[in-house]
PDB file of N, CA and C in Angstrom:
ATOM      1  N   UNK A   1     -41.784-121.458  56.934  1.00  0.00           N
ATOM      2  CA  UNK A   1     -42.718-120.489  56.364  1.00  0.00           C
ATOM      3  C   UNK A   1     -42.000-119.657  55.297  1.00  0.00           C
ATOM      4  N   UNK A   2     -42.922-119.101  54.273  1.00  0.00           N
ATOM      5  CA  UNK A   2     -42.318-118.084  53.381  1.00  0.00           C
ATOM      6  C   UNK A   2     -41.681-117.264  53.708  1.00  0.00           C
ATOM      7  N   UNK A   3     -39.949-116.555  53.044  1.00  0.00           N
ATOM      8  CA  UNK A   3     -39.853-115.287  53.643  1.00  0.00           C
ATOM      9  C   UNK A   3     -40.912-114.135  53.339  1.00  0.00           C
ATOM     10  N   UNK A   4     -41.622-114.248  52.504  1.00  0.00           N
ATOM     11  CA  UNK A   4     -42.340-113.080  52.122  1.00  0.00           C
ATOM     12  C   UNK A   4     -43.126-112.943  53.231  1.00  0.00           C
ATOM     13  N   UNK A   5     -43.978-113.706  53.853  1.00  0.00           N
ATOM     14  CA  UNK A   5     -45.165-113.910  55.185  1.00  0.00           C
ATOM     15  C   UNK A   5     -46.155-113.975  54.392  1.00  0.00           C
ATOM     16  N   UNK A   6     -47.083-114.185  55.259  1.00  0.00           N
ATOM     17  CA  UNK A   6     -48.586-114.263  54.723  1.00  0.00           C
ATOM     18  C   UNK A   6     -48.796-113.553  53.668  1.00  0.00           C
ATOM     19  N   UNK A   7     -49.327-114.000  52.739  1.00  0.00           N
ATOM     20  CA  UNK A   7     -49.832-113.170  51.525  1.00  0.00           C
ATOM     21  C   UNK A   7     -51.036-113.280  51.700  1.00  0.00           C
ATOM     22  N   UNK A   8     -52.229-112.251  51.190  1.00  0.00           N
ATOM     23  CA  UNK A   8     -53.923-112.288  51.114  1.00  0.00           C
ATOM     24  C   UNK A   8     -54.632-112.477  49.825  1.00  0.00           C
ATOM     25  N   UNK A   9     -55.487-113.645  49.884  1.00  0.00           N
ATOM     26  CA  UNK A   9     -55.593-114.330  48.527  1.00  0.00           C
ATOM     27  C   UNK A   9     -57.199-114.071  48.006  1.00  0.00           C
ATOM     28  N   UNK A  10     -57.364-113.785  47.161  1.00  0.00           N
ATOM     29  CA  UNK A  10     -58.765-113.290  47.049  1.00  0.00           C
ATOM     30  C   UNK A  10     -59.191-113.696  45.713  1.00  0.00           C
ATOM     31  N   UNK A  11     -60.970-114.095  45.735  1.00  0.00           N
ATOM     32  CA  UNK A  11     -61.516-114.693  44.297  1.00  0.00           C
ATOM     33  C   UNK A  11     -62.534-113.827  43.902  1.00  0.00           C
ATOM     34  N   UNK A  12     -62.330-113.824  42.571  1.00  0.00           N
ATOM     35  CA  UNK A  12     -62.792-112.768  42.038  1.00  0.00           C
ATOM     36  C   UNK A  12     -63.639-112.781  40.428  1.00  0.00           C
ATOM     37  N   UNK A  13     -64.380-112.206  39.853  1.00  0.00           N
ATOM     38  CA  UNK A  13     -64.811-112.209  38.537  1.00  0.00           C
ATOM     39  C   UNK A  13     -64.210-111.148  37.667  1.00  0.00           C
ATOM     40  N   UNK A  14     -63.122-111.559  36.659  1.00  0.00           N
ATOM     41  CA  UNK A  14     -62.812-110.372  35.790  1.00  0.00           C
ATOM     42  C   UNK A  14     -63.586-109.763  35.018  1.00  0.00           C
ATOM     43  N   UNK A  15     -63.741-108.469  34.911  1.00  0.00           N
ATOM     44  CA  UNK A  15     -64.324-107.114  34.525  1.00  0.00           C
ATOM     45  C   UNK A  15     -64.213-106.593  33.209  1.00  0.00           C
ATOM     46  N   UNK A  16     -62.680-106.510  32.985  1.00  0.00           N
ATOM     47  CA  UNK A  16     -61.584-106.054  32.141  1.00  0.00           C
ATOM     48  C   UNK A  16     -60.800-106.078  31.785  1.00  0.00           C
ATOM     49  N   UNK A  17     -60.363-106.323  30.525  1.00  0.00           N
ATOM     50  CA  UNK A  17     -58.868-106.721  29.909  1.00  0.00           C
ATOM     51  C   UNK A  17     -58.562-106.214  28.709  1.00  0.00           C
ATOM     52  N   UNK A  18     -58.953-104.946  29.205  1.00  0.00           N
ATOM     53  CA  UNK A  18     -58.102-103.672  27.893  1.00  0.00           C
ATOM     54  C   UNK A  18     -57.117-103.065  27.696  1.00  0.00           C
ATOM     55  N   UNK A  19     -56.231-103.326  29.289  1.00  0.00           N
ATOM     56  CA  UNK A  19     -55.065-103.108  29.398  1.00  0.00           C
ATOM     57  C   UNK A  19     -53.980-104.451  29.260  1.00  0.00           C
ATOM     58  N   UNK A  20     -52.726-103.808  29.044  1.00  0.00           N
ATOM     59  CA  UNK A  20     -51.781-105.347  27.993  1.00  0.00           C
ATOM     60  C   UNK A  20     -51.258-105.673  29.711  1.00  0.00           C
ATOM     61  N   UNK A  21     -51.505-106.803  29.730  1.00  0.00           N
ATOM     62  CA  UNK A  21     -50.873-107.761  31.018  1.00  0.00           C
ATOM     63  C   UNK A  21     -51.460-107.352  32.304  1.00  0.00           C
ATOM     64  N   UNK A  22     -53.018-106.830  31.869  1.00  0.00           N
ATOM     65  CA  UNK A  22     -53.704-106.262  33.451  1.00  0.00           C
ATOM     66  C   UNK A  22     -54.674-106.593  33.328  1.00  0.00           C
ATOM     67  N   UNK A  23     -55.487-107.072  34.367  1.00  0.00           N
ATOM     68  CA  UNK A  23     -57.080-107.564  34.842  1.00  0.00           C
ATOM     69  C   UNK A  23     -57.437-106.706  35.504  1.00  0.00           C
ATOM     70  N   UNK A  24     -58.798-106.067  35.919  1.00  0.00           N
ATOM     71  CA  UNK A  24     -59.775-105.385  36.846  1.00  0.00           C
ATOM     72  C   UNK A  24     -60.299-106.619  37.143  1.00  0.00           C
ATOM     73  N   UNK A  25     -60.189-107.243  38.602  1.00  0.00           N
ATOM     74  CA  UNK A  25     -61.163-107.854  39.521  1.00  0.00           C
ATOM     75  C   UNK A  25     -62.200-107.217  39.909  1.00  0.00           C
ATOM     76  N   UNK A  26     -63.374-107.972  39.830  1.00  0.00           N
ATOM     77  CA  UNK A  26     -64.013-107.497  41.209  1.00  0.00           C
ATOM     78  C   UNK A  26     -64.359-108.728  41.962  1.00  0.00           C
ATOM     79  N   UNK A  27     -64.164-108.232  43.092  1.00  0.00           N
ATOM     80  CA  UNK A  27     -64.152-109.386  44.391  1.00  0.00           C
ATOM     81  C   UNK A  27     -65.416-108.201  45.399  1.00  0.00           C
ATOM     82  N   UNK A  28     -66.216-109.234  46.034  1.00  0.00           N
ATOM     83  CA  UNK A  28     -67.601-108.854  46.487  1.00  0.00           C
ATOM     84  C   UNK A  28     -67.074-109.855  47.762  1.00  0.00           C
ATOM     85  N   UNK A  29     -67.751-108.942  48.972  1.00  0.00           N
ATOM     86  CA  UNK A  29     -67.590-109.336  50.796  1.00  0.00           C
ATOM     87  C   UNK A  29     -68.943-109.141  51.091  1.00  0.00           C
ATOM     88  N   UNK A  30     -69.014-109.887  52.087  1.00  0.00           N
ATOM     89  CA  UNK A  30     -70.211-109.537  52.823  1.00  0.00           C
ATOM     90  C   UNK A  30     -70.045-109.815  54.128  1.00  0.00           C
ATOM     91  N   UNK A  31     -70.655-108.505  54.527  1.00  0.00           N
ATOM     92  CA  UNK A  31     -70.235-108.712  56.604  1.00  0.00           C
ATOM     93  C   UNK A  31     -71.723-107.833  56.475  1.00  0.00           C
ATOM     94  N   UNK A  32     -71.927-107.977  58.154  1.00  0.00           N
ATOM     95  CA  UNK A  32     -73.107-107.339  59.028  1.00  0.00           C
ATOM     96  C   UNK A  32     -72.796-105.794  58.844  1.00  0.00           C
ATOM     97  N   UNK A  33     -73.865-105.284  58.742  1.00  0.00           N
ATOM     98  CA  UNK A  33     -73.867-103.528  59.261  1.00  0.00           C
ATOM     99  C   UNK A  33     -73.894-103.618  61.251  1.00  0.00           C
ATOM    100  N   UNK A  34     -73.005-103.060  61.156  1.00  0.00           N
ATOM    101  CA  UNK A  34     -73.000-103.132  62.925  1.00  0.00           C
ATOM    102  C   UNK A  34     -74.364-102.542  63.550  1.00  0.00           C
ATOM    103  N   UNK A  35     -74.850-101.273  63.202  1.00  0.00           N
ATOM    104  CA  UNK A  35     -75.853-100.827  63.702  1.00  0.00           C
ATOM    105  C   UNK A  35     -77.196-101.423  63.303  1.00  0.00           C
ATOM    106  N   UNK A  36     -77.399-101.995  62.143  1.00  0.00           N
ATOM    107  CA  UNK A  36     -79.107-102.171  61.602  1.00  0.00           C
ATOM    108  C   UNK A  36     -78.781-104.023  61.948  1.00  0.00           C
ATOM    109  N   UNK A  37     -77.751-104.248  61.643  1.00  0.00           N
ATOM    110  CA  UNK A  37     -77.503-106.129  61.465  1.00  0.00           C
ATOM    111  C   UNK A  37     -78.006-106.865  60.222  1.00  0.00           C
ATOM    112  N   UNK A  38     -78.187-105.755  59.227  1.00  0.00           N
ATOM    113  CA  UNK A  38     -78.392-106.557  58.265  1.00  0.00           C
ATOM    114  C   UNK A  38     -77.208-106.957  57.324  1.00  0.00           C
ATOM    115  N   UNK A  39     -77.162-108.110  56.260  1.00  0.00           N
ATOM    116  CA  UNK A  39     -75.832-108.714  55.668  1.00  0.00           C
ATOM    117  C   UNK A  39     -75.925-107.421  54.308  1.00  0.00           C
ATOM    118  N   UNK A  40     -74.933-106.547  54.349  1.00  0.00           N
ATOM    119  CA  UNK A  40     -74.533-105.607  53.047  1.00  0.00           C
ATOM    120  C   UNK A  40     -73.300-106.555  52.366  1.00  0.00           C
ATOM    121  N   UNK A  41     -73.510-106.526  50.924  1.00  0.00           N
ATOM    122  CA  UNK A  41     -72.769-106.840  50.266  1.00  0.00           C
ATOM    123  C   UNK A  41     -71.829-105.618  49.734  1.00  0.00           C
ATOM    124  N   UNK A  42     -70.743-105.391  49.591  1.00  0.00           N
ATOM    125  CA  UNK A  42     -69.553-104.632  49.261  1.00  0.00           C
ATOM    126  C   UNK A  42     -68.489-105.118  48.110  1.00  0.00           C
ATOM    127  N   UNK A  43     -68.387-104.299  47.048  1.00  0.00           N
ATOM    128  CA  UNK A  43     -67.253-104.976  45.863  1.00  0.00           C
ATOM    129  C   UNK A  43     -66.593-104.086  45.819  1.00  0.00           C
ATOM    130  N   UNK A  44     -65.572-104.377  45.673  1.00  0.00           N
ATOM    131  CA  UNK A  44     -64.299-104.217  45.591  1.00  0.00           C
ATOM    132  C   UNK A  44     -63.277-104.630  43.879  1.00  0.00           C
ATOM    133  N   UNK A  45     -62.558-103.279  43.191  1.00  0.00           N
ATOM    134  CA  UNK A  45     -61.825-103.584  42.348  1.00  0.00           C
ATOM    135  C   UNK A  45     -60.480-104.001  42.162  1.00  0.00           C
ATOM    136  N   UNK A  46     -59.809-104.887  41.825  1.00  0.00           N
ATOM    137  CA  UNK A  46     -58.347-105.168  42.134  1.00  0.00           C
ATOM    138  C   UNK A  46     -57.626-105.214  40.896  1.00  0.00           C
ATOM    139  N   UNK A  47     -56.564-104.400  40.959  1.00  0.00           N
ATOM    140  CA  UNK A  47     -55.760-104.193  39.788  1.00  0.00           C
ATOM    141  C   UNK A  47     -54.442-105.495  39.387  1.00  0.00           C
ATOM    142  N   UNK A  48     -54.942-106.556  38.346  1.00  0.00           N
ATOM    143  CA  UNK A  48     -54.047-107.524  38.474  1.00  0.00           C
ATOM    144  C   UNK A  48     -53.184-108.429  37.800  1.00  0.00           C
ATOM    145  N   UNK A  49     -51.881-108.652  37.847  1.00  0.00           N
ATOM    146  CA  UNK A  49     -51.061-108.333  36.677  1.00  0.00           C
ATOM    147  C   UNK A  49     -51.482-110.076  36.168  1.00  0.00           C
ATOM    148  N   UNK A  50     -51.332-110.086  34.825  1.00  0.00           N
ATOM    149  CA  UNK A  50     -51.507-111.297  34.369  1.00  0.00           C
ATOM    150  C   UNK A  50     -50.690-111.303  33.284  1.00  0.00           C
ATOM    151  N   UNK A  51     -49.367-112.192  33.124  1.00  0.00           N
ATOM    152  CA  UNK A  51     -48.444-111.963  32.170  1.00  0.00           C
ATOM    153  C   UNK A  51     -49.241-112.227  30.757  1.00  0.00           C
ATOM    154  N   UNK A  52     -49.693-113.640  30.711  1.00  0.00           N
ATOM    155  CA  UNK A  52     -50.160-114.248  29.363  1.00  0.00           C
ATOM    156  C   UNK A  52     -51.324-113.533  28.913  1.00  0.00           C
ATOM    157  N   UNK A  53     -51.871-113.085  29.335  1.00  0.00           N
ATOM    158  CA  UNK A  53     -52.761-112.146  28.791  1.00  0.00           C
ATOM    159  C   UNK A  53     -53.918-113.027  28.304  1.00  0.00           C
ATOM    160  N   UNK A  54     -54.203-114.054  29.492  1.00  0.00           N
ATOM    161  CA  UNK A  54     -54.793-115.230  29.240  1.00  0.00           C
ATOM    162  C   UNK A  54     -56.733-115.178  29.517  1.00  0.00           C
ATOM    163  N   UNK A  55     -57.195-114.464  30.539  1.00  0.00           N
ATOM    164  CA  UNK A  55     -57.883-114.374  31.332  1.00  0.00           C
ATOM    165  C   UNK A  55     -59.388-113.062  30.308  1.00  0.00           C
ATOM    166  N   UNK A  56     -60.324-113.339  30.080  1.00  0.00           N
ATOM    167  CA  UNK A  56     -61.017-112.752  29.483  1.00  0.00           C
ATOM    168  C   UNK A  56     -62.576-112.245  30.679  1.00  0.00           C
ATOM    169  N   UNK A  57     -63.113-111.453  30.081  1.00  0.00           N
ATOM    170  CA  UNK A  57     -64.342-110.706  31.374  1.00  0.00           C
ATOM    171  C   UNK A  57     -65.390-112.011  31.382  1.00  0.00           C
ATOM    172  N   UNK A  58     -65.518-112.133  32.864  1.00  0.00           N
ATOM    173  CA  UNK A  58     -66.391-113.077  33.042  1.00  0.00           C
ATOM    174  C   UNK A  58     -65.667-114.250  33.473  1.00  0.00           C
ATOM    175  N   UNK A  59     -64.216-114.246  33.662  1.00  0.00           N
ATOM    176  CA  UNK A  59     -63.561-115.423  34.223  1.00  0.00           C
ATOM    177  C   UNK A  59     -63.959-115.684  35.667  1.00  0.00           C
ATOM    178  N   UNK A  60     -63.900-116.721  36.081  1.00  0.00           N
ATOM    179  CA  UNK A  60     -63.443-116.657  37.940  1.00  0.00           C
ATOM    180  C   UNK A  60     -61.730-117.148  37.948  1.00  0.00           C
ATOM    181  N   UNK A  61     -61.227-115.899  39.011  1.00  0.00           N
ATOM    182  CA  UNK A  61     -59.853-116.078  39.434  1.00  0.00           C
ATOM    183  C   UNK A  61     -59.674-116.327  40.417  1.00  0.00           C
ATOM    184  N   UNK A  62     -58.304-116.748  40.853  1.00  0.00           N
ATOM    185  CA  UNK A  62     -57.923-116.057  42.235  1.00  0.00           C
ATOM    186  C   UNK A  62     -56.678-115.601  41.946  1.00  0.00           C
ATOM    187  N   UNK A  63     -56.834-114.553  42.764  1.00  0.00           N
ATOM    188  CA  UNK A  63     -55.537-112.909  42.820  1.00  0.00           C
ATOM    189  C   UNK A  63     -54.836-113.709  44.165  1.00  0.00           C
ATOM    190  N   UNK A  64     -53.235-112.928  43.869  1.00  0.00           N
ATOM    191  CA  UNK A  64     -52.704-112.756  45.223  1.00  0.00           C
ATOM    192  C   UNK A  64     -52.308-111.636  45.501  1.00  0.00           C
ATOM    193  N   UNK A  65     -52.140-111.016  46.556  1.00  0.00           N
ATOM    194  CA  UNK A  65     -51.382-110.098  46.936  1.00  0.00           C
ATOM    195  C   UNK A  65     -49.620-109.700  46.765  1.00  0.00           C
ATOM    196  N   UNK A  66     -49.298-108.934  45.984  1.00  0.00           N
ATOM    197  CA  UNK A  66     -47.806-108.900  45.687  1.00  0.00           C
ATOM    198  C   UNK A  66     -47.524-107.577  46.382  1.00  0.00           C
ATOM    199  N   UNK A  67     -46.210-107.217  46.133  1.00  0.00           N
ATOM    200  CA  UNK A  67     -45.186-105.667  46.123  1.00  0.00           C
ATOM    201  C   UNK A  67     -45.952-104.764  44.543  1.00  0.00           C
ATOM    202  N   UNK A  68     -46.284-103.783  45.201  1.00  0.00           N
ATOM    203  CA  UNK A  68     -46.473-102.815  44.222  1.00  0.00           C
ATOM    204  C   UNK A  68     -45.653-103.096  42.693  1.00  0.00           C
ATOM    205  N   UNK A  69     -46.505-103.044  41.404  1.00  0.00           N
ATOM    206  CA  UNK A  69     -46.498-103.398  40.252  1.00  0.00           C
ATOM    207  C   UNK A  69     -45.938-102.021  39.463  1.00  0.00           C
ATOM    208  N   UNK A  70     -47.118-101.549  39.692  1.00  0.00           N
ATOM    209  CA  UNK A  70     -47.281-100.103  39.113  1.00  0.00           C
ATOM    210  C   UNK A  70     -47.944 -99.056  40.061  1.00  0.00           C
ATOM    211  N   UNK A  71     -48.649 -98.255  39.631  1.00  0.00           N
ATOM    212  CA  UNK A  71     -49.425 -97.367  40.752  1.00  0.00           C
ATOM    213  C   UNK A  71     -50.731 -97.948  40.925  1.00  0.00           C
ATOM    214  N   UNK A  72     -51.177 -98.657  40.509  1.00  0.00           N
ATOM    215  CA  UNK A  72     -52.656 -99.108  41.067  1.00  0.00           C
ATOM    216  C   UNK A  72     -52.815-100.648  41.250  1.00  0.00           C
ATOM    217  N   UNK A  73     -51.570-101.299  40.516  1.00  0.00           N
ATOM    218  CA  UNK A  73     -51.418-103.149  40.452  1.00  0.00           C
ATOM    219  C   UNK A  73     -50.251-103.269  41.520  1.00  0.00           C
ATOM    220  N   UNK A  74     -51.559-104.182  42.505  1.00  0.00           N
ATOM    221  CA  UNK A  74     -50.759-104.501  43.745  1.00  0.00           C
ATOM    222  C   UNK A  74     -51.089-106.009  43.787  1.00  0.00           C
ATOM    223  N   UNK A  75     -51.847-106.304  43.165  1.00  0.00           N
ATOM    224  CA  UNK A  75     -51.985-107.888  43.160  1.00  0.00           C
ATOM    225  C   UNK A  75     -51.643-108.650  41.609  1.00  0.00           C
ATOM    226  N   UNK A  76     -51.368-110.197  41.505  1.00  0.00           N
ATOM    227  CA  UNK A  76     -51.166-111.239  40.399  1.00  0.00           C
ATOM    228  C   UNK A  76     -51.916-112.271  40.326  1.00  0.00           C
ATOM    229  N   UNK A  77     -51.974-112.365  39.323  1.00  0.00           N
ATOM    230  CA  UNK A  77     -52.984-113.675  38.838  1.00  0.00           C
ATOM    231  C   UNK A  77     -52.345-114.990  39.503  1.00  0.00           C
ATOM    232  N   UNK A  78     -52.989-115.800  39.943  1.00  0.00           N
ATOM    233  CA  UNK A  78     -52.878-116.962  40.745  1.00  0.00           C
ATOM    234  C   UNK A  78     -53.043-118.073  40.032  1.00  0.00           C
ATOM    235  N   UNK A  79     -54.131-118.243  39.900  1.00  0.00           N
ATOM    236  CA  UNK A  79     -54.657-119.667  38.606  1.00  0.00           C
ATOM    237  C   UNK A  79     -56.146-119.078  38.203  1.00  0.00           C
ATOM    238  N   UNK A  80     -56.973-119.537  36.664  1.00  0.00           N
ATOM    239  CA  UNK A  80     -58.111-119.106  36.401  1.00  0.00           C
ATOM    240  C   UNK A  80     -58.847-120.449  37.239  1.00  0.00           C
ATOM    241  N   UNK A  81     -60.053-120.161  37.536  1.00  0.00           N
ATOM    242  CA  UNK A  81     -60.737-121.007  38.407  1.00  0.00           C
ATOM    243  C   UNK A  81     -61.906-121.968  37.340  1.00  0.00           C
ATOM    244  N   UNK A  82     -62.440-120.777  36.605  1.00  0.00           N
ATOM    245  CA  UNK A  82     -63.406-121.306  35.408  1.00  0.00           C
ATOM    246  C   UNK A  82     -63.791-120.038  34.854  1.00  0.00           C
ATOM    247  N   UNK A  83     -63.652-120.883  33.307  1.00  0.00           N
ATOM    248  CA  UNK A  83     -64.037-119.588  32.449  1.00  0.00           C
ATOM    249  C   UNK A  83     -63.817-120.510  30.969  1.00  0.00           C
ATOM    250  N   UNK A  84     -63.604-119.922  29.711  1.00  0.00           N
ATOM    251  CA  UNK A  84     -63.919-120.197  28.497  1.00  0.00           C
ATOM    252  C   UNK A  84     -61.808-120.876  28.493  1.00  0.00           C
ATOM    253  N   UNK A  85     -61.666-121.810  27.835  1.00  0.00           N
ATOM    254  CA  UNK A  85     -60.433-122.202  28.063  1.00  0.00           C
ATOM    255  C   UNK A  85     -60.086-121.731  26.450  1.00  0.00           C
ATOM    256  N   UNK A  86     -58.973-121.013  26.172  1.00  0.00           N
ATOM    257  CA  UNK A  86     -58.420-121.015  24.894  1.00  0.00           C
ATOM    258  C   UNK A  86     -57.285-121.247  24.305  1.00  0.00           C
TER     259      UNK A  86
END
């Protein structure tokens, strides 16, 4: 196994790329409300480093989980999944 351990891998639609070597994910969950039982959807933003500066809004990614970047980039670009190839 890795020394690092499990890492948490998450897919996502980029948002934003106005910052130099950073993506805004958003990645969307859906679980039950415990009390009513109905399915709520929940999104979520992920701050994520992308060296090549490759990845434009409207991509699908997948992020991984890293060691703190900066103060808000805790995750890295993984591979683009689909999006405009350039």
């Amino acid at each position: 196994m890795d020394k690092r351990g499990k890492m948490k891998i998450r897919v996502g639609r980029v948002v934003s790329t106005k910052m130099q070597k950073t993506i805004v994910v958003e990645v969307e969950r859906l679980f039950r409300h415990p009390k009513y039982k109905k399915t709520v959807k929940k999104t979520s933003k992920l701050y994520a480093h992308d060296e090549e500066n490759r990845c434009i809004p409207g991509d699908l990614v997948r992020v991984a989980e890293t060691k703190p970047l900066s103060k808000l980039k805790r995750w890295r670009l993984v591979e683009k999944l689909e999006g405009k190839t350039e």
